[in-house]
Protein backbone atom coordinates (compact mmCIF):
# COMPACT_ATOMS: atom_id res chain seq x y z
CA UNK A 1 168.95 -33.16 8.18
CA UNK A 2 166.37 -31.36 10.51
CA UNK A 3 166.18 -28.12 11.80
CA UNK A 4 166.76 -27.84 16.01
CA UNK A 5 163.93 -25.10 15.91
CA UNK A 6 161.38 -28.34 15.33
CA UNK A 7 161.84 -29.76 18.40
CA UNK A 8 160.61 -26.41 20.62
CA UNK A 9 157.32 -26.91 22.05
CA UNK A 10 156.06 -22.87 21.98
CA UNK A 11 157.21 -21.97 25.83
CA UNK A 12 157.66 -18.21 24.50
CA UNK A 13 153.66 -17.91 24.93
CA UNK A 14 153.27 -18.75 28.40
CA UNK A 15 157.13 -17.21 29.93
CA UNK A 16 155.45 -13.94 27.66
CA UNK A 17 151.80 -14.28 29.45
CA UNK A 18 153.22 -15.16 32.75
CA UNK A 19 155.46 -11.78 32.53
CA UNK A 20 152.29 -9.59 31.59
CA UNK A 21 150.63 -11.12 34.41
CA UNK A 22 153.41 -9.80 36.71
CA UNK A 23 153.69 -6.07 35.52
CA UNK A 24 149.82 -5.84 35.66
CA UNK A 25 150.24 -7.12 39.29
CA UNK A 26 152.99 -4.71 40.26
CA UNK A 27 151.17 -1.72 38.34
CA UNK A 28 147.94 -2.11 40.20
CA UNK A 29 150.18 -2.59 43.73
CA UNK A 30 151.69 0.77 42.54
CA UNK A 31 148.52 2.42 41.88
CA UNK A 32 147.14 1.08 45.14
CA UNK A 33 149.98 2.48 47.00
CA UNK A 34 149.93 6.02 45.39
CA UNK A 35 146.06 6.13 46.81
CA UNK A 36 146.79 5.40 50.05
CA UNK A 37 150.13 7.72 50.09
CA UNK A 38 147.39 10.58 49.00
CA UNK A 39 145.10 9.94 51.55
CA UNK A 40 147.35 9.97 54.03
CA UNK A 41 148.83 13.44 52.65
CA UNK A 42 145.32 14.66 52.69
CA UNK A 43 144.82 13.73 56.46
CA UNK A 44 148.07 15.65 57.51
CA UNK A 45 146.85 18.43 55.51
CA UNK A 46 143.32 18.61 57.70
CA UNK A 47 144.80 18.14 60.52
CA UNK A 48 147.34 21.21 59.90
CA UNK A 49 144.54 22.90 58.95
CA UNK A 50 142.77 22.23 62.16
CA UNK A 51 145.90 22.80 64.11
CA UNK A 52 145.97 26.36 62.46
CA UNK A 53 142.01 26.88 63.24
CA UNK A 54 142.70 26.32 66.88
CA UNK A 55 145.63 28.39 67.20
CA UNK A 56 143.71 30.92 65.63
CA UNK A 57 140.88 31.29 67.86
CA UNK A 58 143.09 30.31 70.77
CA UNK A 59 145.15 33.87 69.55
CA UNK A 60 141.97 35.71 69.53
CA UNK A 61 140.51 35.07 72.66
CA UNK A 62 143.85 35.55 74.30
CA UNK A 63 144.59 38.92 72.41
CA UNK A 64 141.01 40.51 73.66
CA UNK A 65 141.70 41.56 77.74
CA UNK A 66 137.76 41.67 77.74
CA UNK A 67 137.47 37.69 77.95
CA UNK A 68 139.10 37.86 80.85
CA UNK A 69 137.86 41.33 83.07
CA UNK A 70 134.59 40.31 82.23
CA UNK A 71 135.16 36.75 82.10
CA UNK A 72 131.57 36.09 83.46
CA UNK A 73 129.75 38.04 80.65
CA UNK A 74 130.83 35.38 78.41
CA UNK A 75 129.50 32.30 80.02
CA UNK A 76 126.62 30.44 78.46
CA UNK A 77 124.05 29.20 80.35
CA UNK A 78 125.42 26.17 81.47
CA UNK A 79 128.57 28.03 82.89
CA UNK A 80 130.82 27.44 79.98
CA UNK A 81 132.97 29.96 78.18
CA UNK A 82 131.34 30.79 75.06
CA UNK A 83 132.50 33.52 73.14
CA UNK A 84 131.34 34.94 69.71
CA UNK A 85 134.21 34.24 67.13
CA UNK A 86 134.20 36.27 63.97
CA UNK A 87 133.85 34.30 60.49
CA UNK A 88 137.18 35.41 59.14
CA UNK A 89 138.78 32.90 61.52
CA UNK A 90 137.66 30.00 59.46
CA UNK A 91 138.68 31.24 56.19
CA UNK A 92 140.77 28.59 55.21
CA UNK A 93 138.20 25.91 56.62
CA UNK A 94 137.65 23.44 53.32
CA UNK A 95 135.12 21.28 55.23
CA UNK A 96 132.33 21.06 57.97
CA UNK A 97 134.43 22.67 60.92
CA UNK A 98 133.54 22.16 64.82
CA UNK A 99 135.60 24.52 67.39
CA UNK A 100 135.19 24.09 70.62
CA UNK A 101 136.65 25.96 73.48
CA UNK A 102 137.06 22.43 76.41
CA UNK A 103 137.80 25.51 78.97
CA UNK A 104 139.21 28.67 79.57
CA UNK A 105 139.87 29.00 83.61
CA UNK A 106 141.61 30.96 85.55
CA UNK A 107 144.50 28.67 87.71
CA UNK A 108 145.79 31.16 90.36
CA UNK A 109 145.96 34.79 91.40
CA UNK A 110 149.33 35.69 93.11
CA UNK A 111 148.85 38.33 96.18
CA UNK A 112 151.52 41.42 95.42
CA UNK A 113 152.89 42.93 98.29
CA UNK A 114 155.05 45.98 98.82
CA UNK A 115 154.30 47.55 95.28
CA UNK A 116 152.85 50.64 96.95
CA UNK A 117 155.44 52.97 98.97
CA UNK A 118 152.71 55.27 100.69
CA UNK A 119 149.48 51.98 100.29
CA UNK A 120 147.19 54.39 98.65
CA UNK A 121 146.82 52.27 95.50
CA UNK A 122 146.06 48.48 94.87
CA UNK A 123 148.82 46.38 94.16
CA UNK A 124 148.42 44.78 91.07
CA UNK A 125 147.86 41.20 91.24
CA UNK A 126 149.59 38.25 88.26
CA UNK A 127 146.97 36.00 87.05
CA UNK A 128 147.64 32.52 85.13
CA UNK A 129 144.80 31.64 82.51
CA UNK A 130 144.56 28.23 80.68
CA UNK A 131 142.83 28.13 77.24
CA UNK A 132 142.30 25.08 75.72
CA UNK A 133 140.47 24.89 72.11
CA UNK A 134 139.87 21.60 69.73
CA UNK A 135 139.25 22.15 66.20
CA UNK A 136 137.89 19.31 64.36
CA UNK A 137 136.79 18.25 61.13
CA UNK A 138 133.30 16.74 60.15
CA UNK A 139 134.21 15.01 56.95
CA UNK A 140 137.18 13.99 57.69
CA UNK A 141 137.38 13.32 61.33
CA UNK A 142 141.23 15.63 61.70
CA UNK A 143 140.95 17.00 65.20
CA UNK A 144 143.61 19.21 66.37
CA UNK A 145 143.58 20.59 70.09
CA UNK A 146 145.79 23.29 71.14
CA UNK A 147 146.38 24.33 74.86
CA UNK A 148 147.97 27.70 75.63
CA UNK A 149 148.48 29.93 78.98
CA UNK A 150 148.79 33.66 79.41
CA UNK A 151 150.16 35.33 82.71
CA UNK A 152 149.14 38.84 83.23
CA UNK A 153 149.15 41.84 86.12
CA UNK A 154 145.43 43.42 86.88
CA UNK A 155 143.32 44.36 89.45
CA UNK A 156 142.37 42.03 92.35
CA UNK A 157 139.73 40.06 92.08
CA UNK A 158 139.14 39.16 88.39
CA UNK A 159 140.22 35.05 88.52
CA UNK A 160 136.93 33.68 89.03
């Protein structure tokens, strides 16, 4: 009498290879996938980074009432606002950082009335600034631009 295990033809080999074949395929999808899941975490973290560069410099030039008294002193000479920012507000800058301040204008100067009982002394008048800074990244192209306004009371006159 003969054995049943005779009559197999070896189909254990292949099925086995043909499996191997399969987790090597799904490991290097998997692999693939965890690269392009870092890269993408890396861009969001640049372009919070530039986000946070902006606002910084944005904060700056809003905190200093200089910028805007003597908003003409800081013009370049092509007419643009260009102020000297301090080192310390790129600190956290891993890469080749580009700010760039796209304006900083005044938008309107209200006229106070009435603010004097006996008119011997200027009414004060409320001016609206705009400041809008990008922040960008050379190596990895994140650019973050951040847009802010500021509404204050001063003399006449200073809203260009």
């Amino acid at each position: 009498m003969r054995k049943s295990s005779d009559n197999q033809i070896g189909a254990a080999l292949p099925i086995g290879l043909l499996m191997l074949l399969l987790v090597n395929i799904l490991t290097v999808a998997s692999i693939s996938s965890s690269n392009i899941n870092m890269q993408i975490i890396q861009n969001q973290q640049r372009w919070l980074e530039m986000q946070h560069i902006a606002t910084n410099v944005n904060n700056y030039i809003l905190s200093d009432l200089d910028y805007f008294i003597n908003y003409k002193n800081h013009l370049n000479s092509h007419g643009h606002f260009a102020p000297v920012l301090p080192d310390f507000l790129f600190r956290d800058s891993f890469g080749r950082t580009n700010v760039q301040i796209d304006s900083f204008k005044c938008l309107a100067e209200t006229n106070a009335t009435g603010c004097s009982l006996d008119g011997l002394f200027p009414c004060l008048h409320e001016t609206l600034w705009q400041l809008s800074t990008s922040a960008s990244d050379l190596s990895s192209g994140a650019k973050a631009t951040i847009v802010e306004g500021v509404s204050f009371k001063y003399l006449p006159d200073h809203c260009p």
